[in-house]
Each structure stands twice: as structure tokens, then as C-alpha cells.
PDB file of N, CA and C in Angstrom:
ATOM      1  N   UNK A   1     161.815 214.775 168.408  1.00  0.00           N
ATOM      2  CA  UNK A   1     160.879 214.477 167.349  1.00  0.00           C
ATOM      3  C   UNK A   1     161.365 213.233 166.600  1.00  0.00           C
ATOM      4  N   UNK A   2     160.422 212.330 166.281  1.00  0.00           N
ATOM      5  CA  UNK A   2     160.905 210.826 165.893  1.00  0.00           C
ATOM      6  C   UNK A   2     160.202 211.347 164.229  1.00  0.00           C
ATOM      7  N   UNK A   3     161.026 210.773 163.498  1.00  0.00           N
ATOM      8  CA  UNK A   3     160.398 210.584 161.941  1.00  0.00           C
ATOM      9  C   UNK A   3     159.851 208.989 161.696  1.00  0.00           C
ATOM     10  N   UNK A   4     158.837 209.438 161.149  1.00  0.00           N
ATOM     11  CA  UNK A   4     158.238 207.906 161.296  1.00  0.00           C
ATOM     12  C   UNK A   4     158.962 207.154 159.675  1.00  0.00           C
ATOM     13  N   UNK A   5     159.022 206.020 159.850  1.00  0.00           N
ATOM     14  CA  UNK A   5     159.489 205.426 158.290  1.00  0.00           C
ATOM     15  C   UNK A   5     158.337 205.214 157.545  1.00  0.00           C
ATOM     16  N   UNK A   6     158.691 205.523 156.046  1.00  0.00           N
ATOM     17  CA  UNK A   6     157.507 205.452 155.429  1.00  0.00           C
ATOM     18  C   UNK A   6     157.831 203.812 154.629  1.00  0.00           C
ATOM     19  N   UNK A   7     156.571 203.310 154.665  1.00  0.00           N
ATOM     20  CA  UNK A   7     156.268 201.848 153.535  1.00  0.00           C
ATOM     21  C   UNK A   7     156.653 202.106 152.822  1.00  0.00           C
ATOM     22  N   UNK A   8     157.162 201.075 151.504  1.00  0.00           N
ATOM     23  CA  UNK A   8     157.251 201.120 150.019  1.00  0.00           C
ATOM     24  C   UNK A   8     155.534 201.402 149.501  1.00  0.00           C
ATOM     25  N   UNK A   9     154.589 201.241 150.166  1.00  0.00           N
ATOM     26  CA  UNK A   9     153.422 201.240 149.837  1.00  0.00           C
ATOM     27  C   UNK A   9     152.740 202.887 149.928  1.00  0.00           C
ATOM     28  N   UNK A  10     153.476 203.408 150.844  1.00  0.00           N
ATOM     29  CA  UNK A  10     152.988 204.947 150.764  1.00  0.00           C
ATOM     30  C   UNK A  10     153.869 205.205 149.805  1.00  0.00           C
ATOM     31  N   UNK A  11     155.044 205.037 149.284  1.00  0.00           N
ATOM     32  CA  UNK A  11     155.243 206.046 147.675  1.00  0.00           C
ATOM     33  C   UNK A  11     154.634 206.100 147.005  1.00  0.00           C
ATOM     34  N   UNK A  12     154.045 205.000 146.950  1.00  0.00           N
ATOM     35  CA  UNK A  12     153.323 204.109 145.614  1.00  0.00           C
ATOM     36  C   UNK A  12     151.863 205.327 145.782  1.00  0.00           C
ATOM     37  N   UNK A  13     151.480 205.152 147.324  1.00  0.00           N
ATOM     38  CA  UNK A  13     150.408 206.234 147.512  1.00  0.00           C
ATOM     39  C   UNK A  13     150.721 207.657 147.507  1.00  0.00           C
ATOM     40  N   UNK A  14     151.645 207.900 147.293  1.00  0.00           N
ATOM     41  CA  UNK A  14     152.228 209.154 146.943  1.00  0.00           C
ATOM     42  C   UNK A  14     152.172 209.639 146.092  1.00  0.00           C
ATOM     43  N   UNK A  15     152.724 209.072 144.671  1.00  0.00           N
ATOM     44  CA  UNK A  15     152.596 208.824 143.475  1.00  0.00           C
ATOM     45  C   UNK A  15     151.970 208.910 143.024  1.00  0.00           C
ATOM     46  N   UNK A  16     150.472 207.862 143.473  1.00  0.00           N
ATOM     47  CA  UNK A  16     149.342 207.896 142.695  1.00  0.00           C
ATOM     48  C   UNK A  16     148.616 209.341 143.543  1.00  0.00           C
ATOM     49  N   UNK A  17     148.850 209.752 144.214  1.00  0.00           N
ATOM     50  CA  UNK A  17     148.210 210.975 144.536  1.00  0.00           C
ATOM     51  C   UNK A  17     148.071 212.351 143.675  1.00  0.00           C
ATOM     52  N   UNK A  18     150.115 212.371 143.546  1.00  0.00           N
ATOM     53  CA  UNK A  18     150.171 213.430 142.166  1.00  0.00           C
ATOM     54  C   UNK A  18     149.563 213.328 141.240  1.00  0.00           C
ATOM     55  N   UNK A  19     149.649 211.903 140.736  1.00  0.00           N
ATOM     56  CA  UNK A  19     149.613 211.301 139.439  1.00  0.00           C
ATOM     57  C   UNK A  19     147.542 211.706 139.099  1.00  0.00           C
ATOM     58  N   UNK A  20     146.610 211.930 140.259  1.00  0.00           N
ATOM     59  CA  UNK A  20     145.434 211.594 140.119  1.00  0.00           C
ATOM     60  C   UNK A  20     145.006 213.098 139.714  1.00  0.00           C
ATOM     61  N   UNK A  21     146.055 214.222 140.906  1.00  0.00           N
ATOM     62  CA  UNK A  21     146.138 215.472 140.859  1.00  0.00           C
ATOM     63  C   UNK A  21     146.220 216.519 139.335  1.00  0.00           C
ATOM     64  N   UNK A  22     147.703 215.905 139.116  1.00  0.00           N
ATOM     65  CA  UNK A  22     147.582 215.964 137.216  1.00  0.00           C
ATOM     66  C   UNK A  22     146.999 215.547 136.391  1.00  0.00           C
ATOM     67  N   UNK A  23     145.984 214.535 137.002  1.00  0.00           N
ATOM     68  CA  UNK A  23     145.037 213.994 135.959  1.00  0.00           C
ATOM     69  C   UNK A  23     143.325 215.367 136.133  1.00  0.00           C
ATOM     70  N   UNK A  24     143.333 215.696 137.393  1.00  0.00           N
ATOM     71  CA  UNK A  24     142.260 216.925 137.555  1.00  0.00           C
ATOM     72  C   UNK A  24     141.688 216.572 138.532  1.00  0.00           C
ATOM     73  N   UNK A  25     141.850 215.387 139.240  1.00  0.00           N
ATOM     74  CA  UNK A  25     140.996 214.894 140.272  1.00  0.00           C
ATOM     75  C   UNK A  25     141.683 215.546 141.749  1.00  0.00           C
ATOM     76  N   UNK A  26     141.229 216.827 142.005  1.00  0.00           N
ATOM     77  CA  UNK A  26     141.740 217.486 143.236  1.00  0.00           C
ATOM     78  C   UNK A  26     141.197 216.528 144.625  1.00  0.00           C
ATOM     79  N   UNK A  27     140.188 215.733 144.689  1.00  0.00           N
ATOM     80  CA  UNK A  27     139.712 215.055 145.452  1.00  0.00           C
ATOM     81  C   UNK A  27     138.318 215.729 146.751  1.00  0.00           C
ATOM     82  N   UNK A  28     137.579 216.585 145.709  1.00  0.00           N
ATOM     83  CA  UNK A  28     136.853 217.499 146.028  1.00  0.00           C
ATOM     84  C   UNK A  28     135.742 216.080 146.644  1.00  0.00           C
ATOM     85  N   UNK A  29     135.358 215.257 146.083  1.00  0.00           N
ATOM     86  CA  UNK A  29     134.644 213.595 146.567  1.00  0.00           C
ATOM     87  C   UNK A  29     135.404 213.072 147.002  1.00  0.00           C
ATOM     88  N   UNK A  30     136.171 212.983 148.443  1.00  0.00           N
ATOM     89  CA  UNK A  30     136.925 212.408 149.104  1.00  0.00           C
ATOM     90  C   UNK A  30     136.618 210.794 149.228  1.00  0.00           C
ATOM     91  N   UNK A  31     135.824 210.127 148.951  1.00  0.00           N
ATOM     92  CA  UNK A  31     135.098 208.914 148.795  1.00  0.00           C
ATOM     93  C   UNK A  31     135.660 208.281 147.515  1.00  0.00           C
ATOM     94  N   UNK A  32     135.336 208.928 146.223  1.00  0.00           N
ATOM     95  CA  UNK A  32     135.670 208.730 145.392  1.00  0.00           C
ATOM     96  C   UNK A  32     137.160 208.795 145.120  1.00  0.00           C
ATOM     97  N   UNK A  33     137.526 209.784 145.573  1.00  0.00           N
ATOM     98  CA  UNK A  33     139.211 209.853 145.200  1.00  0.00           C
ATOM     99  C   UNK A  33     139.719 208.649 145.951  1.00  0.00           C
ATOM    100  N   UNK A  34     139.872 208.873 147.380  1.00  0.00           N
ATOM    101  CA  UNK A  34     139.676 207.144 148.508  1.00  0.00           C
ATOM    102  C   UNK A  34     140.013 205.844 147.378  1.00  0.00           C
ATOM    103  N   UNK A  35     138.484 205.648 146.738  1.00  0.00           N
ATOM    104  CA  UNK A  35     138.449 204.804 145.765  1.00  0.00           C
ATOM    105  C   UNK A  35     139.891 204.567 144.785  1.00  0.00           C
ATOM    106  N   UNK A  36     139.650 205.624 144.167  1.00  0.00           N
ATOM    107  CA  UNK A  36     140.444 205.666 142.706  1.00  0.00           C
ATOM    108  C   UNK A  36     141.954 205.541 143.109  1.00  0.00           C
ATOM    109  N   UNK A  37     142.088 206.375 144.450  1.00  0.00           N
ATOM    110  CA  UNK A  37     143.902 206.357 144.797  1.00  0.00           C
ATOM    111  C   UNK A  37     143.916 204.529 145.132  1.00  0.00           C
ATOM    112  N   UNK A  38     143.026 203.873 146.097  1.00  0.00           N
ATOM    113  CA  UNK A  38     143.429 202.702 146.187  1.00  0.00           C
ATOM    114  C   UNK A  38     142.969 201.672 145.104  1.00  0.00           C
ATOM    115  N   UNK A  39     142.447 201.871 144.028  1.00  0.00           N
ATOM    116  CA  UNK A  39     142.321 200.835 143.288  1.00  0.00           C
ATOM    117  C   UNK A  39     143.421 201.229 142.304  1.00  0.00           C
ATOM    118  N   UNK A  40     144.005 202.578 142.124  1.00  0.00           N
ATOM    119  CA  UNK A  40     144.649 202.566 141.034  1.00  0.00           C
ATOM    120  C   UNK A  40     146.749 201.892 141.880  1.00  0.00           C
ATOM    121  N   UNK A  41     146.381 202.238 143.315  1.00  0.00           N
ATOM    122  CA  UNK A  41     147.956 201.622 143.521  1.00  0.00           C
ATOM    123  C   UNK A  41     147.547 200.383 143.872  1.00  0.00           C
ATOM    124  N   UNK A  42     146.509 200.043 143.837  1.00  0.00           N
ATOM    125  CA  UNK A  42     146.617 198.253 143.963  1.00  0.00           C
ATOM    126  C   UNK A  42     147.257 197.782 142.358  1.00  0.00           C
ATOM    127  N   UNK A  43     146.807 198.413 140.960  1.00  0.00           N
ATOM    128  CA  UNK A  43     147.172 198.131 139.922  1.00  0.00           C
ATOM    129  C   UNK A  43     148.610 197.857 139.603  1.00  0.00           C
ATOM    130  N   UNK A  44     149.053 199.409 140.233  1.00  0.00           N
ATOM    131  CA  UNK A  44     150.437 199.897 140.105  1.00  0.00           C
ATOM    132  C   UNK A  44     151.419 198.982 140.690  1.00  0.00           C
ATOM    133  N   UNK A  45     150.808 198.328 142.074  1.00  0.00           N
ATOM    134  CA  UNK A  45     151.811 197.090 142.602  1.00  0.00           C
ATOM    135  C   UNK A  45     151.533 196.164 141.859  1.00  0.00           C
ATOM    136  N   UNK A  46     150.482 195.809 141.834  1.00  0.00           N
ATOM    137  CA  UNK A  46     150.730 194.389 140.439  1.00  0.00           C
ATOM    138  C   UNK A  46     151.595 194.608 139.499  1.00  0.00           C
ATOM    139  N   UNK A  47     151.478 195.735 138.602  1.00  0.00           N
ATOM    140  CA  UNK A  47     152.609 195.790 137.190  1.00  0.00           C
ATOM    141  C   UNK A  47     153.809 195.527 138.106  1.00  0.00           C
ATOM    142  N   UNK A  48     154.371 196.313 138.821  1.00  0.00           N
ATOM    143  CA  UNK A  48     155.471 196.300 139.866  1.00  0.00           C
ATOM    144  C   UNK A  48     155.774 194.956 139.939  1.00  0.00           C
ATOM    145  N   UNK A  49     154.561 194.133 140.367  1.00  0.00           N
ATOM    146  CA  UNK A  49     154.806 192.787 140.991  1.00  0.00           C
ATOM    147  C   UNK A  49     155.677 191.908 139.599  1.00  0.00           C
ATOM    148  N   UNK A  50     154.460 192.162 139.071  1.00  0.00           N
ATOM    149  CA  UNK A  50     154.832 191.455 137.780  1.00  0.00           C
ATOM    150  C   UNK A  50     156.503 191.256 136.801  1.00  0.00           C
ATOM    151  N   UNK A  51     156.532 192.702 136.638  1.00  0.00           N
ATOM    152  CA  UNK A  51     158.155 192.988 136.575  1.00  0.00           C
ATOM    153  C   UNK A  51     158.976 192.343 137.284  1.00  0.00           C
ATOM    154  N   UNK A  52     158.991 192.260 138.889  1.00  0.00           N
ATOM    155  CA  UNK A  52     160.231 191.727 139.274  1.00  0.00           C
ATOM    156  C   UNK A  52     160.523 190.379 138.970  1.00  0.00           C
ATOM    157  N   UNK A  53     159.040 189.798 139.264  1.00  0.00           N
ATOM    158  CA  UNK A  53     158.783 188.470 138.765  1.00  0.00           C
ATOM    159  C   UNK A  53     159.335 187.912 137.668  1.00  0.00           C
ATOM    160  N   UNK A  54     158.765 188.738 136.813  1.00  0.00           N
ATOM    161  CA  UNK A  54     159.978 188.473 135.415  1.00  0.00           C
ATOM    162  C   UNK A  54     161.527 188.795 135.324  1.00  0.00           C
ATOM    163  N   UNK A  55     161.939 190.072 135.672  1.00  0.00           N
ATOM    164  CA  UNK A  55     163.386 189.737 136.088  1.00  0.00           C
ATOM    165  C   UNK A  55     164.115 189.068 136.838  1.00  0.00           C
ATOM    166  N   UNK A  56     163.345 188.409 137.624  1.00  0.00           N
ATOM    167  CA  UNK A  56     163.844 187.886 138.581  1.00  0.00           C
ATOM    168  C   UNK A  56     164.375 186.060 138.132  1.00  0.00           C
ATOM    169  N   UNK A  57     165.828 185.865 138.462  1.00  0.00           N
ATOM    170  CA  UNK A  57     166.626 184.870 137.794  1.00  0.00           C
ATOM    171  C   UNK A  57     165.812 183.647 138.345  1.00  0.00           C
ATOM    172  N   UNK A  58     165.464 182.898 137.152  1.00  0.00           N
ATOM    173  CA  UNK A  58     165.037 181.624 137.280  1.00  0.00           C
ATOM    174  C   UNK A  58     165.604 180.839 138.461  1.00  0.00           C
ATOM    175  N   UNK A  59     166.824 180.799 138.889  1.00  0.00           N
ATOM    176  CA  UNK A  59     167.114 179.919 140.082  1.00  0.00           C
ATOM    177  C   UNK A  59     167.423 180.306 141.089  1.00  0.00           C
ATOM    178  N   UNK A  60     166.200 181.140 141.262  1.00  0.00           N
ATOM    179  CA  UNK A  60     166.171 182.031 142.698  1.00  0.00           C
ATOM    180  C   UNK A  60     164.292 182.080 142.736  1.00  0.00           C
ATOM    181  N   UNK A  61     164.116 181.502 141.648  1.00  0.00           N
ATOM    182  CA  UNK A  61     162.137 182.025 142.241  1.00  0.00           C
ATOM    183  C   UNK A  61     161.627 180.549 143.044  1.00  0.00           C
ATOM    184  N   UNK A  62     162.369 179.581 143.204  1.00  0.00           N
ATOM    185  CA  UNK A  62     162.115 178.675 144.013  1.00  0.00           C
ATOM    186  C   UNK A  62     162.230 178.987 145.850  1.00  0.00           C
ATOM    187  N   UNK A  63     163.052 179.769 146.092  1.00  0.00           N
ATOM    188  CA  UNK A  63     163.658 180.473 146.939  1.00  0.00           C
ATOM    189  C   UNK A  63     162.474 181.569 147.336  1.00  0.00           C
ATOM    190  N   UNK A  64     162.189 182.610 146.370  1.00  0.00           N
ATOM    191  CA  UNK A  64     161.374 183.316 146.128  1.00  0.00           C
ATOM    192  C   UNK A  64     160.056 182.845 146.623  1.00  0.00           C
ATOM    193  N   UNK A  65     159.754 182.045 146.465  1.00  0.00           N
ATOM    194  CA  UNK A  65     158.207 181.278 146.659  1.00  0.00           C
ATOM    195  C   UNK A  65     158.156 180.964 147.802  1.00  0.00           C
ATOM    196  N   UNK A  66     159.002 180.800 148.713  1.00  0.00           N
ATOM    197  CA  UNK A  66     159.413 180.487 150.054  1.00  0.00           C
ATOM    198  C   UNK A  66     159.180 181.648 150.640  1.00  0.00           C
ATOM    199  N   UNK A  67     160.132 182.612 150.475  1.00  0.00           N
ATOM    200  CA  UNK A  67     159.649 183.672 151.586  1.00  0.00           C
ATOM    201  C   UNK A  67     158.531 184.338 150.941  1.00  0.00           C
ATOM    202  N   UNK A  68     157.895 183.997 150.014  1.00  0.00           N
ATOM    203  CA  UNK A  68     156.538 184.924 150.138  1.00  0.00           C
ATOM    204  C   UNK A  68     155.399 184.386 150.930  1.00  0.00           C
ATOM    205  N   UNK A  69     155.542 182.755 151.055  1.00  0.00           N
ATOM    206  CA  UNK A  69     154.584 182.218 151.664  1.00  0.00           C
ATOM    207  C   UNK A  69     154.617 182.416 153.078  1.00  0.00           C
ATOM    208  N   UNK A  70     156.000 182.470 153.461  1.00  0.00           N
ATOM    209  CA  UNK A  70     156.581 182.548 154.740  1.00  0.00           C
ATOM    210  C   UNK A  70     156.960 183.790 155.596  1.00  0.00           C
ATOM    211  N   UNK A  71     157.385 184.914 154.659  1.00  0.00           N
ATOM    212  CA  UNK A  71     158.349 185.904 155.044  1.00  0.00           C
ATOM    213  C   UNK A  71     157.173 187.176 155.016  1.00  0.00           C
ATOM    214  N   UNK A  72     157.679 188.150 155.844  1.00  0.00           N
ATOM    215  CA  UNK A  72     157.139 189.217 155.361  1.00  0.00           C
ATOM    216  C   UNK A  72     157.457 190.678 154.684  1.00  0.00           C
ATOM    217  N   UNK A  73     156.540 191.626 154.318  1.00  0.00           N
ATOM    218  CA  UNK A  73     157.341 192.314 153.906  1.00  0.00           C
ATOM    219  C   UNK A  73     159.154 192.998 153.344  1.00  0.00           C
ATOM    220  N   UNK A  74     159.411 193.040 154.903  1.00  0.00           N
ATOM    221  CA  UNK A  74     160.636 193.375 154.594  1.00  0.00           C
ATOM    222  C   UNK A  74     161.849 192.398 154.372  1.00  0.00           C
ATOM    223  N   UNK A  75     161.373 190.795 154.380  1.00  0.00           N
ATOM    224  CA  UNK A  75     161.863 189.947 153.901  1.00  0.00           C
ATOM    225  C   UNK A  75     162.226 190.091 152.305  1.00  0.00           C
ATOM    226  N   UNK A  76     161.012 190.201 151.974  1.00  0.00           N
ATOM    227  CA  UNK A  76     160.756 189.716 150.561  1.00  0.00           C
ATOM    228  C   UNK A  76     161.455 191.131 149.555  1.00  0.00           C
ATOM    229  N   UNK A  77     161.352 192.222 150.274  1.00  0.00           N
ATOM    230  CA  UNK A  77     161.810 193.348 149.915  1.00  0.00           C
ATOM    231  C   UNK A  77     163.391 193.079 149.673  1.00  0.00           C
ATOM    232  N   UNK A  78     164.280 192.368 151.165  1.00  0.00           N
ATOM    233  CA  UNK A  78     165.542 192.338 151.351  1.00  0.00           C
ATOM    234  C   UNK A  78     165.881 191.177 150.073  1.00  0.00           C
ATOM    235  N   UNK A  79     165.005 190.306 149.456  1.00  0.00           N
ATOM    236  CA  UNK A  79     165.200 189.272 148.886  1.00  0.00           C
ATOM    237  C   UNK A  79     165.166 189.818 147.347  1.00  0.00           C
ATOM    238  N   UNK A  80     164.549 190.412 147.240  1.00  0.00           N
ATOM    239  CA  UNK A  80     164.059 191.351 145.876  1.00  0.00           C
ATOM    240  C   UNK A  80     165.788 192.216 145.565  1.00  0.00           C
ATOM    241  N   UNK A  81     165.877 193.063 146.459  1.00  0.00           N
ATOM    242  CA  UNK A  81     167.169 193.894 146.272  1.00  0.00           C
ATOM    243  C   UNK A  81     168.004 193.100 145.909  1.00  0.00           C
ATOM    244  N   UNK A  82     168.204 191.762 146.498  1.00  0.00           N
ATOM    245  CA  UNK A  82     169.813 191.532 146.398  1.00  0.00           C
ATOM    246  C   UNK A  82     169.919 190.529 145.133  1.00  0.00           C
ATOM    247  N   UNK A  83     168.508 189.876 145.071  1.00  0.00           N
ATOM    248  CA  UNK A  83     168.551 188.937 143.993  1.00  0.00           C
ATOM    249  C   UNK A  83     167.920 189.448 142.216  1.00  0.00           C
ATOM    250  N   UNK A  84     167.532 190.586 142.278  1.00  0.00           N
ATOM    251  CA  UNK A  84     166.890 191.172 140.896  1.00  0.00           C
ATOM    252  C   UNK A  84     167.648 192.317 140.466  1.00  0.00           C
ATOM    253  N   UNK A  85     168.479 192.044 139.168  1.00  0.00           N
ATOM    254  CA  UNK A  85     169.175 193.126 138.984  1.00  0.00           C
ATOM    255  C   UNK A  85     168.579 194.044 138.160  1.00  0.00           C
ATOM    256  N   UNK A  86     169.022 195.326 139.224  1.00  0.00           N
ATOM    257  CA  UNK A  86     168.295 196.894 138.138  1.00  0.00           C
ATOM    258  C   UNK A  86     166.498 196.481 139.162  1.00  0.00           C
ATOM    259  N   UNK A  87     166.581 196.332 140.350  1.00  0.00           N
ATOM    260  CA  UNK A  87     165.237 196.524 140.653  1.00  0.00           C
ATOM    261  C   UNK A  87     165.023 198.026 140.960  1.00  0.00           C
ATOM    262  N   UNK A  88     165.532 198.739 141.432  1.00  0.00           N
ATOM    263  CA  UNK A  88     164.980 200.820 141.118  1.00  0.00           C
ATOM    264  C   UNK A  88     164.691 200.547 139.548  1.00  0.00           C
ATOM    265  N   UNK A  89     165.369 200.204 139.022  1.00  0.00           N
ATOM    266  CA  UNK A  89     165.236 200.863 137.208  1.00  0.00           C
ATOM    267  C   UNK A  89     164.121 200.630 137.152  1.00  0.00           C
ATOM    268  N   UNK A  90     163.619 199.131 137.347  1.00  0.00           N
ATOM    269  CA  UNK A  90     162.403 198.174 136.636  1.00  0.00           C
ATOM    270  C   UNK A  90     161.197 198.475 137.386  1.00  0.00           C
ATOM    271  N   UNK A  91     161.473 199.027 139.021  1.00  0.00           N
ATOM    272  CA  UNK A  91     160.452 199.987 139.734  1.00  0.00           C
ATOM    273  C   UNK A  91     159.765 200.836 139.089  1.00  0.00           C
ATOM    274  N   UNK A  92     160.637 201.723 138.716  1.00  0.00           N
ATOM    275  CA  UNK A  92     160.737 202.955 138.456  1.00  0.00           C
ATOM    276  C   UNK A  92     160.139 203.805 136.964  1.00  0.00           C
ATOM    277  N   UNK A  93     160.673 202.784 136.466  1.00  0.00           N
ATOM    278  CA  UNK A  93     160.158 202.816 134.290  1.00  0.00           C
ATOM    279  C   UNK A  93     158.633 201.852 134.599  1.00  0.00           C
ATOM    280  N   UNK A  94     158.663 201.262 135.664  1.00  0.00           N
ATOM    281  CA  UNK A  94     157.077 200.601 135.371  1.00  0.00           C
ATOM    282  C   UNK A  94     155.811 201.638 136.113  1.00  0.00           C
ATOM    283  N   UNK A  95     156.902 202.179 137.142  1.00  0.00           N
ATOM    284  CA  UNK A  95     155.615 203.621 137.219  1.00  0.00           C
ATOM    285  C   UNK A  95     155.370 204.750 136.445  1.00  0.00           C
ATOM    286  N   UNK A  96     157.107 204.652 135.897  1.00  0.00           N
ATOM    287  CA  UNK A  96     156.423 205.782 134.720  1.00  0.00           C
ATOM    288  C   UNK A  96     155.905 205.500 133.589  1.00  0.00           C
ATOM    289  N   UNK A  97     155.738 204.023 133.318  1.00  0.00           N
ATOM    290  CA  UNK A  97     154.706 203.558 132.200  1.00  0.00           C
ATOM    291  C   UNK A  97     153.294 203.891 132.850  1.00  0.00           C
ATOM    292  N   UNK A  98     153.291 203.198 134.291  1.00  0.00           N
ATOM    293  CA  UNK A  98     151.560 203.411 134.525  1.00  0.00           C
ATOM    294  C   UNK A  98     151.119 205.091 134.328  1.00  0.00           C
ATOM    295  N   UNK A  99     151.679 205.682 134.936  1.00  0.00           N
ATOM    296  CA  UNK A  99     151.390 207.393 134.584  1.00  0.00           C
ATOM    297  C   UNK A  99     151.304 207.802 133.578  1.00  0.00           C
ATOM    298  N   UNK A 100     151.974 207.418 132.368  1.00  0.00           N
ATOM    299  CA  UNK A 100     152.166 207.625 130.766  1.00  0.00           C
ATOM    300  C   UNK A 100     150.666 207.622 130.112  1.00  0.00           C
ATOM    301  N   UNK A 101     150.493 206.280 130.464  1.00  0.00           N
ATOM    302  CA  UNK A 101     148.978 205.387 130.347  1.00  0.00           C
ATOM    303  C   UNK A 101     148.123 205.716 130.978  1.00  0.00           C
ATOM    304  N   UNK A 102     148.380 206.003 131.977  1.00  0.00           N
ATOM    305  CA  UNK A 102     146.999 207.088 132.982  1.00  0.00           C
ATOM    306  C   UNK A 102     146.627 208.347 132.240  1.00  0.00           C
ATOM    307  N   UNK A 103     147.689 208.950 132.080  1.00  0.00           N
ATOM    308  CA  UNK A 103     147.861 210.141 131.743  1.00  0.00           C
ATOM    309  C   UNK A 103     146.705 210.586 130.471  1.00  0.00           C
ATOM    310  N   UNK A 104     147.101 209.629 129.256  1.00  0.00           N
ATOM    311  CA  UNK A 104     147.255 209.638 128.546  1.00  0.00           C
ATOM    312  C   UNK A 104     145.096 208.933 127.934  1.00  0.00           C
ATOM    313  N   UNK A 105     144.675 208.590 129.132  1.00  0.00           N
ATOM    314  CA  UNK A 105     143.811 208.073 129.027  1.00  0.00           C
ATOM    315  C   UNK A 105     142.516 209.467 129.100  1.00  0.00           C
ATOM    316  N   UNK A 106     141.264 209.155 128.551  1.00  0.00           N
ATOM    317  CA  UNK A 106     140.115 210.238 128.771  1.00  0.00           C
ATOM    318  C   UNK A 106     139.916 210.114 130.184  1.00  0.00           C
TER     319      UNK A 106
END
């Protein structure tokens, strides 16, 4: 039996799954939920995005701009780890802001 690897993009869909679950949306409109899970982790990677962006040391986003145009995924991932310090933390507190704020919303 092979385990398949999961994306950084299925946590994110993971996440927002619970996260939609505790909000009441069991996904009884599978269409709609569809919807809401992918528009709400398209959000969730932007804040994400945004964060690293900002932590990320001024004389390294020249560098940065390179492999995004160029590199893929697991480039930019390997480039992220080694060059942004505290990237789990800044992951991590920015999803539990989006959930806070989800949460927290009618």
C-alpha cells in the first residue's frame, strides 16, 4: 500500500473543511459547499501569501521573484523554509486569524 503525499494545498482544504463544518455548513448543497470551501482557501492562501511576503527579508525577495516566475511549487516552498524566519508560526497564527474571523462572522 503506497500513501499518497498530500499538497500544502489540501491542508489548507482540510482546514477550511472543519472550519466550514463548525461554522454549520455540513455540505448538505454539495455545489455550494464546492463553492465556499474553494473560494474561502483561495482567501486563506492569499493572507498566507501575503504574510510571508512581508516577512520575508528584503534581500532575498529579488531572488524570490525569480523562482516564482520560474520555479515551481516545491521550489518556492524549499525557498520559503529556508529564507523566512518562523514560517510554521506566521502559517499557522494567519489561519488561526482567518477562522477567528470566519468564525466569528453571521
Amino acid at each position: 500500500m503506497t500513501m499518497s503525499k498530500k499538497r500544502p494545498n489540501d491542508y489548507l482544504e482540510d482546514f477550511i473543511v472543519t472550519m466550514l463544518k463548525d461554522k454549520g455548513f455540513g455540505g448538505e448543497d454539495k455545489v455550494v459547499f464546492e463553492q465556499l470551501k474553494n473560494d474561502l482557501t483561495g482567501d486563506l492562501e492569499q493572507r498566507i501569501n501575503a504574510a510571508i511576503l512581508a516577512a520575508m527579508p528584503e534581500d532575498k525577495l529579488a531572488s524570490f521573484e525569480k523562482i516564482l516566475e520560474k520555479g515551481n511549487a516545491a521550489q518556492i516552498q524549499e525557498f520559503c523554509a529556508k529564507n523566512v524566519p518562523n514560517l510554521n508560526e506566521i502559517t499557522a497564527l494567519e489561519m488561526l486569524n482567518f477562522r477567528k474571523t470566519y468564525l466569528a462572522t453571521i
